[in-house]
N, C-alpha and C. Protein backbone atom coordinates (compact mmCIF):
# COMPACT_ATOMS: atom_id res chain seq x y z
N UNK A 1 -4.09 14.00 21.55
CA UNK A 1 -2.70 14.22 21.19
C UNK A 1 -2.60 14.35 19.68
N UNK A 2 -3.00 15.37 19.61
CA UNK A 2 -2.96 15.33 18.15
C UNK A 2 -1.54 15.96 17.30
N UNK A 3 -1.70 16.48 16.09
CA UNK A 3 -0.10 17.22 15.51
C UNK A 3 -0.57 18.03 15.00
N UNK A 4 -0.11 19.18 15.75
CA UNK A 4 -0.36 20.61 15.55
C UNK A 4 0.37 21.06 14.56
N UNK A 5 0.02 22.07 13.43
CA UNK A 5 0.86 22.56 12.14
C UNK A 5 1.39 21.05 11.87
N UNK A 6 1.15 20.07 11.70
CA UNK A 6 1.25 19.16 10.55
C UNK A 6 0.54 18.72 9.77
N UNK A 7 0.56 18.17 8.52
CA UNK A 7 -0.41 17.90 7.59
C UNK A 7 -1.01 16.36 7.61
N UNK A 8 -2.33 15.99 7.81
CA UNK A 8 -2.51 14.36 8.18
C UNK A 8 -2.33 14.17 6.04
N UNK A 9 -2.29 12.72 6.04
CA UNK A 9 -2.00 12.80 4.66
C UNK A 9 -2.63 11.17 4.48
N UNK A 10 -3.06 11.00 2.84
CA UNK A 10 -3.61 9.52 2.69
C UNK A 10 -2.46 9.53 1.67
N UNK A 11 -1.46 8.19 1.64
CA UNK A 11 -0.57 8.25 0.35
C UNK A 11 -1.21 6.43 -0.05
N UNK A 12 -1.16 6.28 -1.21
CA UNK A 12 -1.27 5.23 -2.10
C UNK A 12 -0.13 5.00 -2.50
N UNK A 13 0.44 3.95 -2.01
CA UNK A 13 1.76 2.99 -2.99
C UNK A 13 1.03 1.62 -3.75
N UNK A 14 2.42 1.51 -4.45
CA UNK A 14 1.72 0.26 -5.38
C UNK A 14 3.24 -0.59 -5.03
N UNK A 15 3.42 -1.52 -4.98
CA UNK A 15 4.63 -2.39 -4.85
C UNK A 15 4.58 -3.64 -6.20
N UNK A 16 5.11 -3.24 -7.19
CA UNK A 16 5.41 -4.33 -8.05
C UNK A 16 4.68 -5.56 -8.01
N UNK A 17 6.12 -6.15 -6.83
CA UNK A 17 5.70 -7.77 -6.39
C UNK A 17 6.22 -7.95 -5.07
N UNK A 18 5.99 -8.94 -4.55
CA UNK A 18 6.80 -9.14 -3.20
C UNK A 18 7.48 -10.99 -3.32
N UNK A 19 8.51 -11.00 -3.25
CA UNK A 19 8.98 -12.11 -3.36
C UNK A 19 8.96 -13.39 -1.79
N UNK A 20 9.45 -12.32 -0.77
CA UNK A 20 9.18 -13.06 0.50
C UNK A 20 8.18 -12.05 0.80
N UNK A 21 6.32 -12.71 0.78
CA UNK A 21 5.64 -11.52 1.23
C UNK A 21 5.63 -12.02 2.89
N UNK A 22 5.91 -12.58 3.23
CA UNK A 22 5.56 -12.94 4.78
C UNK A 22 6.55 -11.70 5.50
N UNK A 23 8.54 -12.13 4.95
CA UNK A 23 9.20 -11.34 5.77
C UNK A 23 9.06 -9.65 5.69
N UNK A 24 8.16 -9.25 4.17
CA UNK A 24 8.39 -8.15 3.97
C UNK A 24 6.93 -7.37 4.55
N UNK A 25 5.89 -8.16 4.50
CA UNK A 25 5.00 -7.87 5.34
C UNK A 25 4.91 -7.45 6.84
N UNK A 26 5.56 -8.75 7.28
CA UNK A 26 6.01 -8.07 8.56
C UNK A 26 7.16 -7.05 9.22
N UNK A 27 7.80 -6.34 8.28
CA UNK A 27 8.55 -5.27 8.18
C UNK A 27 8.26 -4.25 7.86
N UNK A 28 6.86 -4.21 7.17
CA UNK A 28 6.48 -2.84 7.11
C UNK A 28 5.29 -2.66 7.85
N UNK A 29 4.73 -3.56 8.66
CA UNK A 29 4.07 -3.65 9.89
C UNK A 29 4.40 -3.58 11.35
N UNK A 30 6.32 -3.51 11.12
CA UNK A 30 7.02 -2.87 11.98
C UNK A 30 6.94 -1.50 12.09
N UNK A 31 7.14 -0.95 10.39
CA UNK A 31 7.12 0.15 10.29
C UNK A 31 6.57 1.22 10.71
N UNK A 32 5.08 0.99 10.19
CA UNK A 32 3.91 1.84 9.91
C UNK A 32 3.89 1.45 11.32
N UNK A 33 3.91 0.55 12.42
CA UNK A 33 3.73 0.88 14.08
C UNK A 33 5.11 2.19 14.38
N UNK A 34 5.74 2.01 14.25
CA UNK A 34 6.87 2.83 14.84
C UNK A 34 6.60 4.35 14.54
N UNK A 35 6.20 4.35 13.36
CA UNK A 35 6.03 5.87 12.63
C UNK A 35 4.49 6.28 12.95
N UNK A 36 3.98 5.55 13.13
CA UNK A 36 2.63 5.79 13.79
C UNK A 36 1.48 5.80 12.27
N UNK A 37 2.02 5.14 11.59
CA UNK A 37 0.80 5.00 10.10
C UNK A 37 0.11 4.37 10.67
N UNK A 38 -1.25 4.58 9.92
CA UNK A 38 -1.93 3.23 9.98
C UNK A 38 -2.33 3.18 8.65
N UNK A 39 -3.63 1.86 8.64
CA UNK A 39 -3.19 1.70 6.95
C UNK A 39 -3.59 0.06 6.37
N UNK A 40 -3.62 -0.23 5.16
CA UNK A 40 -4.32 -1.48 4.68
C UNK A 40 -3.30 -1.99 3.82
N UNK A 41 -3.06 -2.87 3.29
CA UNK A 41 -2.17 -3.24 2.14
C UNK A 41 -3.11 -4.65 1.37
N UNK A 42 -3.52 -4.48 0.70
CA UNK A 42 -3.65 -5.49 -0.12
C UNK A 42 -2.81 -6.91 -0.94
N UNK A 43 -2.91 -7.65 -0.27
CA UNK A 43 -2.25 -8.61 -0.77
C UNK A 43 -2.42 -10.04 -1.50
N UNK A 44 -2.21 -9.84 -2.71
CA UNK A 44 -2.89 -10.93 -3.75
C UNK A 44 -2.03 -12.38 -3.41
N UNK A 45 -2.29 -12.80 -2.78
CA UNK A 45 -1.16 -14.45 -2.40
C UNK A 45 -1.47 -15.78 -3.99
N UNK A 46 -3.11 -15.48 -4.32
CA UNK A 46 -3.24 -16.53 -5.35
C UNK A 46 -2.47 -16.40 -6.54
N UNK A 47 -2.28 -14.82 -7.30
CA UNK A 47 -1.43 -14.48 -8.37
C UNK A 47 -0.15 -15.37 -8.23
N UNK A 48 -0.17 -16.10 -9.39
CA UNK A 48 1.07 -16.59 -9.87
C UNK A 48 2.50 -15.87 -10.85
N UNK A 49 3.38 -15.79 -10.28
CA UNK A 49 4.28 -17.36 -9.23
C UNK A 49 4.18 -16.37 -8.42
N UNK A 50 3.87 -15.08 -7.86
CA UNK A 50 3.97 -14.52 -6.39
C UNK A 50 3.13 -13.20 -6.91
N UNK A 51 3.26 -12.51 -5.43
CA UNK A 51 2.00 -11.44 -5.00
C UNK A 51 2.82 -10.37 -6.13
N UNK A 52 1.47 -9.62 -7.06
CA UNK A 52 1.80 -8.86 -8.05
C UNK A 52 1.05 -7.49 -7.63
N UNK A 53 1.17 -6.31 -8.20
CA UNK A 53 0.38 -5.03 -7.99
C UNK A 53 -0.43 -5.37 -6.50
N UNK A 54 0.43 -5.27 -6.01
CA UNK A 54 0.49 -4.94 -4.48
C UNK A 54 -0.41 -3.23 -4.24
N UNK A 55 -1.43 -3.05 -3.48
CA UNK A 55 -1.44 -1.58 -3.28
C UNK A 55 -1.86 -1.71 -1.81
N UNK A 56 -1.06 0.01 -1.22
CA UNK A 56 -0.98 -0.18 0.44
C UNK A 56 -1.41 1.38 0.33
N UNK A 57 -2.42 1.39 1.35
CA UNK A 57 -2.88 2.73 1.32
C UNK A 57 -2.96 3.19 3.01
N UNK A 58 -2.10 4.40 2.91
CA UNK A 58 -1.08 4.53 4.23
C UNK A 58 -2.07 6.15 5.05
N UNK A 59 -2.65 6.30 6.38
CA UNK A 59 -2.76 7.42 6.39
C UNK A 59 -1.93 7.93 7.52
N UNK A 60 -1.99 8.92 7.93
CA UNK A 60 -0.37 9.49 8.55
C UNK A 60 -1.06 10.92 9.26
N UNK A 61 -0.77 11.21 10.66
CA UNK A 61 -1.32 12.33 10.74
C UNK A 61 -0.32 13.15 10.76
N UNK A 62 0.73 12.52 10.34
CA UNK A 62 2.17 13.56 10.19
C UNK A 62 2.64 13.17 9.00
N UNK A 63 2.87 14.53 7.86
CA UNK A 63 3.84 13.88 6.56
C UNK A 63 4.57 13.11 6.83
N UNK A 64 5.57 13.76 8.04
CA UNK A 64 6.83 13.22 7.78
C UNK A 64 7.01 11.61 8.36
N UNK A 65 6.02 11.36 8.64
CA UNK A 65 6.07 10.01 9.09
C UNK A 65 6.06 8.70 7.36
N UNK A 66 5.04 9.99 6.93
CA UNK A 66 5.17 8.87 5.43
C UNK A 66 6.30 9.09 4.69
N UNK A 67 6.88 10.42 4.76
CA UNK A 67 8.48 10.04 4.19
C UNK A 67 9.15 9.15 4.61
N UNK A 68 9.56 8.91 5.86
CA UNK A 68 10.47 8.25 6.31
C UNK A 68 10.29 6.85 5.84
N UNK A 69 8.98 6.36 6.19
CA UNK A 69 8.47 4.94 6.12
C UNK A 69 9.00 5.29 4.17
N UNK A 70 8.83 5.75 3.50
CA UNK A 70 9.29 5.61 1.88
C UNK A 70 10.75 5.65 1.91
N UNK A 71 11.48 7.11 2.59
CA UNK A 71 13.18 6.61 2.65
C UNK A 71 13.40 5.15 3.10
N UNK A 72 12.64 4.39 4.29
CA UNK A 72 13.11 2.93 4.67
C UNK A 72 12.82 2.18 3.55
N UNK A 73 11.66 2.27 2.70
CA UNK A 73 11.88 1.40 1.69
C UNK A 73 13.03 1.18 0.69
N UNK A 74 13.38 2.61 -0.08
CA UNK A 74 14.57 2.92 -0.43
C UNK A 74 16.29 2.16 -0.39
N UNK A 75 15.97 2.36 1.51
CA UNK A 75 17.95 2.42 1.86
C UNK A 75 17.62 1.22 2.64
N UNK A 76 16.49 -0.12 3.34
CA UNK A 76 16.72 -1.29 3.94
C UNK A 76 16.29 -2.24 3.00
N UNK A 77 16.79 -3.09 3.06
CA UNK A 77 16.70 -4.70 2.80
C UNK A 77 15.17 -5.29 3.11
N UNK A 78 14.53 -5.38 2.14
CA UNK A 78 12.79 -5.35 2.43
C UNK A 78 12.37 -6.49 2.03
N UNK A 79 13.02 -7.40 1.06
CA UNK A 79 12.72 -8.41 0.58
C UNK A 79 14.26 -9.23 0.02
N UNK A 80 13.34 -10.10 -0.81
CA UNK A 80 14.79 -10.86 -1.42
C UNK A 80 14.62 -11.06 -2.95
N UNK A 81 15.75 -11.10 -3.63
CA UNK A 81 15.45 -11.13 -5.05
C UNK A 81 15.24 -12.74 -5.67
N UNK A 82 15.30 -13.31 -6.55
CA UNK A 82 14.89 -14.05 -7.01
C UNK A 82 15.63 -15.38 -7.03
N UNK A 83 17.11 -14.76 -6.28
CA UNK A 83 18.17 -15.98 -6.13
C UNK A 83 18.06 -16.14 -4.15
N UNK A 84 17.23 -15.38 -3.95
CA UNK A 84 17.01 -15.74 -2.56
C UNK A 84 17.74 -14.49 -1.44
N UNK A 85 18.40 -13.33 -2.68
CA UNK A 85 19.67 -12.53 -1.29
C UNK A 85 19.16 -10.94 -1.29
N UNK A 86 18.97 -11.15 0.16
CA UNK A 86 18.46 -9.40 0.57
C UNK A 86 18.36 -8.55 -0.60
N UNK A 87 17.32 -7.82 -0.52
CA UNK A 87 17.16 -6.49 -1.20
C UNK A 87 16.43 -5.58 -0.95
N UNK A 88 17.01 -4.23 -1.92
CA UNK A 88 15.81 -2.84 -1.56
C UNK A 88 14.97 -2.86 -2.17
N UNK A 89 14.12 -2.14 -2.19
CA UNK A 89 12.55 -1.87 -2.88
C UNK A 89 13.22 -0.89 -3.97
N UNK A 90 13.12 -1.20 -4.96
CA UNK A 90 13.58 -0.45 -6.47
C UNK A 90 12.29 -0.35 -7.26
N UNK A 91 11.13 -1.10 -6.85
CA UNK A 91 10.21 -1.78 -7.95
C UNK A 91 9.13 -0.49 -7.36
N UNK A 92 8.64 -0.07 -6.31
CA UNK A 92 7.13 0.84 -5.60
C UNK A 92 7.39 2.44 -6.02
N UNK A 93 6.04 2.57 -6.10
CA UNK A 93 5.75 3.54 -6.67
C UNK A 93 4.45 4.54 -5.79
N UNK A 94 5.15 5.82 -5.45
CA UNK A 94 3.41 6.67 -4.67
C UNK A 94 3.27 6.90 -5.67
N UNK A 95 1.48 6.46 -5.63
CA UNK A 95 0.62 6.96 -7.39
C UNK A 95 0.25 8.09 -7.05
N UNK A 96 -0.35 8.35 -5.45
CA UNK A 96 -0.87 9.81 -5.39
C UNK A 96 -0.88 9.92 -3.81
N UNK A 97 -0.47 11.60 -3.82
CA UNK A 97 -0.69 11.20 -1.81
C UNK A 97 -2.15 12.69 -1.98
N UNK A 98 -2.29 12.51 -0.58
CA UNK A 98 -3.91 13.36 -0.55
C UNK A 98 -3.75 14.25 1.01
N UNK A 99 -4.30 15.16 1.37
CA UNK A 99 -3.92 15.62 2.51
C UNK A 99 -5.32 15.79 2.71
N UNK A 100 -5.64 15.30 4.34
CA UNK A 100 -6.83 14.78 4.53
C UNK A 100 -7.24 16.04 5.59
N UNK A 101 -8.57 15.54 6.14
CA UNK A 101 -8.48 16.17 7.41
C UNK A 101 -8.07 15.66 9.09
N UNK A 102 -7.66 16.33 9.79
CA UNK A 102 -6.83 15.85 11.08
C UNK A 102 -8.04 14.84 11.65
N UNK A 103 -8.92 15.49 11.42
CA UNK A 103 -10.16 15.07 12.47
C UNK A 103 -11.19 13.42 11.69
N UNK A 104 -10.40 13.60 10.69
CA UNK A 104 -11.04 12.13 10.13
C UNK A 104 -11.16 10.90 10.46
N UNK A 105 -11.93 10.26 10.66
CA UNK A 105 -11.99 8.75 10.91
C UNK A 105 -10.90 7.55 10.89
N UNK A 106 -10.86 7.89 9.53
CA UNK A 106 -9.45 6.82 8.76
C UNK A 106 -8.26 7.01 10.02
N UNK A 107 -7.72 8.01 10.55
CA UNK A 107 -6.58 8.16 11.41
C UNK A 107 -6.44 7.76 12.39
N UNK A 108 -5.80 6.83 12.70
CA UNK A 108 -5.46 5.79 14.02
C UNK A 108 -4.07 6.45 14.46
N UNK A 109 -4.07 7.44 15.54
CA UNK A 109 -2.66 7.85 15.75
C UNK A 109 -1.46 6.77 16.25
N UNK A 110 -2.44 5.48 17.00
CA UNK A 110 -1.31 4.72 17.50
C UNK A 110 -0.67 3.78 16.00
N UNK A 111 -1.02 4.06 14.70
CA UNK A 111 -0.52 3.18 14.12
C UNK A 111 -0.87 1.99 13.76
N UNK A 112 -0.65 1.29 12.87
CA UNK A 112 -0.61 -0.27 12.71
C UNK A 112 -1.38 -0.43 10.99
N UNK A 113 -0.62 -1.56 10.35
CA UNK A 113 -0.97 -1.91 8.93
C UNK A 113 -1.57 -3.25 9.09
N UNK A 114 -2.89 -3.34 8.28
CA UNK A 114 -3.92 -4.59 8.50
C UNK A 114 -3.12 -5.25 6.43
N UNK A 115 -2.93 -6.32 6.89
CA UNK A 115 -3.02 -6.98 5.72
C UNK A 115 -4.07 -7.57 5.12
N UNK A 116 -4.54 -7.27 4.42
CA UNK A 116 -5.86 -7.94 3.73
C UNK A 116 -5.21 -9.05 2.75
N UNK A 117 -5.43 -10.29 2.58
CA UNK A 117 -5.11 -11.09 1.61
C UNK A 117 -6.60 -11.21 0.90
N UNK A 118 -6.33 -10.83 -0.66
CA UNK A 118 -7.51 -10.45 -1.76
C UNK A 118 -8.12 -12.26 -2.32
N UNK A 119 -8.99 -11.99 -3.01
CA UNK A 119 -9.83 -12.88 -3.30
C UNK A 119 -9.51 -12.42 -4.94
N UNK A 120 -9.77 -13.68 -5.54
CA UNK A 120 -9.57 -13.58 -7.42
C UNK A 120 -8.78 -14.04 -7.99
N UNK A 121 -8.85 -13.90 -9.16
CA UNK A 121 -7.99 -14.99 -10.42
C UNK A 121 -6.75 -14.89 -10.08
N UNK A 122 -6.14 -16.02 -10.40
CA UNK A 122 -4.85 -16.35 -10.58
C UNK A 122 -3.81 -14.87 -11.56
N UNK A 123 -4.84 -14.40 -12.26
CA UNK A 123 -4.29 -13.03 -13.21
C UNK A 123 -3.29 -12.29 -12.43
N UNK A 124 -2.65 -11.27 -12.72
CA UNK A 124 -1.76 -10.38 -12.06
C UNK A 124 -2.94 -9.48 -11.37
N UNK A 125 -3.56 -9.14 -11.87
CA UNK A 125 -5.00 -8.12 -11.03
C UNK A 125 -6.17 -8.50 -11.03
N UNK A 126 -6.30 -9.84 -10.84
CA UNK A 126 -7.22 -10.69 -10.53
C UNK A 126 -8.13 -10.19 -9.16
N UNK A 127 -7.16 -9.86 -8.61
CA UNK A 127 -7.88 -9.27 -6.99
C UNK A 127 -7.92 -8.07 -6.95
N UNK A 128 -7.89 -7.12 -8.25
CA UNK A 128 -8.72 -5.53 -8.27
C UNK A 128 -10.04 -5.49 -8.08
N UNK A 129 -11.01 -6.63 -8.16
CA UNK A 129 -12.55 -6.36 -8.08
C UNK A 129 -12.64 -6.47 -6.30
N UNK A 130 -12.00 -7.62 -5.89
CA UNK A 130 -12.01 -7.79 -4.22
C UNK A 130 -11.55 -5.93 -3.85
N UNK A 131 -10.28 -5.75 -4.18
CA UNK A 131 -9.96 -4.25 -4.00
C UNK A 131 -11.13 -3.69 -3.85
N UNK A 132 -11.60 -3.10 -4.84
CA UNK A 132 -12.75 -2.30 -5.29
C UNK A 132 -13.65 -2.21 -4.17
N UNK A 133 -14.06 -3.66 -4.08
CA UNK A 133 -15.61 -3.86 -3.05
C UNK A 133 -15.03 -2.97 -1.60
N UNK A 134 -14.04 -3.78 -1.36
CA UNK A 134 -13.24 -3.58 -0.62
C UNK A 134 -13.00 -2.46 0.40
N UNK A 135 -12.51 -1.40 -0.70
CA UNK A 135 -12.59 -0.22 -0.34
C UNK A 135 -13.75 0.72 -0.70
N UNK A 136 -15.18 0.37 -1.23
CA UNK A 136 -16.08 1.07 -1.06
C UNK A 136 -16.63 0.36 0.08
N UNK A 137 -16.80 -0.57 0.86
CA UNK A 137 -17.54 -1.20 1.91
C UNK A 137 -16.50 -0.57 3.11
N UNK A 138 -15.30 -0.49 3.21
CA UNK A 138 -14.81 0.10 4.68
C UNK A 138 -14.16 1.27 4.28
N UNK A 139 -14.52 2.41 3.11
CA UNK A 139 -13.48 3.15 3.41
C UNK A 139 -13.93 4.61 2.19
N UNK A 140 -15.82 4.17 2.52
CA UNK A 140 -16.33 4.83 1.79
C UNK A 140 -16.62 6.70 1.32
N UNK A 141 -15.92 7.41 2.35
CA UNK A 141 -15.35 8.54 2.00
C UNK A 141 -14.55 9.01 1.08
N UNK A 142 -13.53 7.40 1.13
CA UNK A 142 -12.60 8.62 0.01
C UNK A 142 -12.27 6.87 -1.10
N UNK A 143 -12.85 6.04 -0.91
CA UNK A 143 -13.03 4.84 -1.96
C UNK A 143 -12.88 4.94 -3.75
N UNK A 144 -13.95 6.13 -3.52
CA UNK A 144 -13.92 6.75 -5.22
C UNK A 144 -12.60 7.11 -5.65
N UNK A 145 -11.98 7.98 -4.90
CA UNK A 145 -10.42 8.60 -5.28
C UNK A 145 -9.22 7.63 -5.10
N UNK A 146 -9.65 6.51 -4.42
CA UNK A 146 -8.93 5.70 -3.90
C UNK A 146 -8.76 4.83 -5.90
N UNK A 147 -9.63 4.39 -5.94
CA UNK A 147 -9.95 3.59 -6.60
C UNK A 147 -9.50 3.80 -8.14
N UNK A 148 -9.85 4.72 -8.71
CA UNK A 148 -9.53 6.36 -9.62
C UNK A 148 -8.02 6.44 -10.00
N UNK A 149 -7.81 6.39 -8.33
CA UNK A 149 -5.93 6.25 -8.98
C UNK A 149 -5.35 5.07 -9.35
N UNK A 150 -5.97 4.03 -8.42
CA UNK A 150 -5.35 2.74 -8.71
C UNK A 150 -5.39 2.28 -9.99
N UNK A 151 -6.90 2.75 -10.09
CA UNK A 151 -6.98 2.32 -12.22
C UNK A 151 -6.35 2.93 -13.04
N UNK A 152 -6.16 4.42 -12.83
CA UNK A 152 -5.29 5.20 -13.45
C UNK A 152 -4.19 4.28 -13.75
N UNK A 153 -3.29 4.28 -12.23
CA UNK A 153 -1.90 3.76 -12.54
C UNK A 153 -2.00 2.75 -13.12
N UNK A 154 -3.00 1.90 -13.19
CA UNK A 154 -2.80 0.24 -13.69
C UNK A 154 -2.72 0.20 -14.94
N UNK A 155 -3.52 1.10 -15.95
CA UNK A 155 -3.99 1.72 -17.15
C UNK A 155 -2.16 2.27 -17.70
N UNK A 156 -1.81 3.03 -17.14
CA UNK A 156 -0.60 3.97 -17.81
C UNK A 156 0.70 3.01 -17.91
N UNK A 157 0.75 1.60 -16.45
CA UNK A 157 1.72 0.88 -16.20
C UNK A 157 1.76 -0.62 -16.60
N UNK A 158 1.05 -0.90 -16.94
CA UNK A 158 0.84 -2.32 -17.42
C UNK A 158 0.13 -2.48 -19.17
N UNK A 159 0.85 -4.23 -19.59
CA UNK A 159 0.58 -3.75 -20.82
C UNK A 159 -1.16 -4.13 -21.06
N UNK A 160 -1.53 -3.70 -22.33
CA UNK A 160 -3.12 -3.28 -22.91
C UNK A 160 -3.84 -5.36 -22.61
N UNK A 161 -2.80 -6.41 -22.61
CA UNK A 161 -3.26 -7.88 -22.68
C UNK A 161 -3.61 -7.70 -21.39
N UNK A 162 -2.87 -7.62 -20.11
CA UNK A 162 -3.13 -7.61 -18.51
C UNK A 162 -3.86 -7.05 -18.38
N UNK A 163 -4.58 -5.79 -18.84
CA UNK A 163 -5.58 -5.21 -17.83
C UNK A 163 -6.60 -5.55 -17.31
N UNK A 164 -7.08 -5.18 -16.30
CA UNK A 164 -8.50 -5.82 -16.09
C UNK A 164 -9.48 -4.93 -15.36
């Protein structure tokens, strides 16, 4: 059952921070089932005071499945702000999307997002080296490009003291 004249696609988001990562985790693990993503998200739980440079790397054998899942970030209530009351995702960012092939490995048509909780310093990107391994040990086709962007963005978005 595949999707004929559609484009399968790998998109990379980065999410700021997550304030409730439990409720917002499991909302976009609603998601990515419904829309049929599948997909990894990295999640730093040790970073203090909460999960920072978040990256979720989504593949889709239909674009439009990864739009939508980005409009829901947009226009629902995904987390909570800092006084505790509902909010949208204002903070995520696609660093890069990639259009893959239909017939690739990575593509799970039924869907579903694996949370990985990362290993490393207390730092804000303490758990980029876990990343790294990470995605060259399960995801070694496209790991290099994977990886490439993430540093990119980390490099252009954060200041020159944080990097790592």
């Amino acid at each position: 059952a595949g999707s004929r004249g559609s484009t399968s696609t790998t998109t990379l988001v980065h999410f700021d921070h997550m304030n409730d990562h439990r409720g917002y985790c499991k909302l976009l693990a609603t998601w990515t089932n419904q829309l049929r993503i599948s997909g990894v998200l990295f999640l730093p739980l040790h970073t203090k005071p909460r999960p920072r440079h978040i990256f979720a790397v989504l593949d889709a054998t239909r674009a439009e499945s990864t739009g939508e899942f980005l409009r829901r970030l947009r226009t629902s209530n995904v987390d909570v702000n800092m006084r505790g009351q509902p909010c949208k995702e204002r903070m995520s960012t696609v660093v890069e999307e990639w259009s893959i092939a239909s017939d690739d490995s990575k593509l799970d048509e039924n869907g579903g997002l694996t949370i990985i909780e990362t290993e490393g310093g207390t730092a804000s990107q303490g758990h980029m080296p876990f990343v790294r391994e990470h995605l060259r040990q399960h995801r070694s086709s496209d790991a290099d490009t994977l990886i490439t962007a993430m540093e990119r963005y980390l490099d252009e978005h954060t200041k020159p003291g944080k990097r790592r």
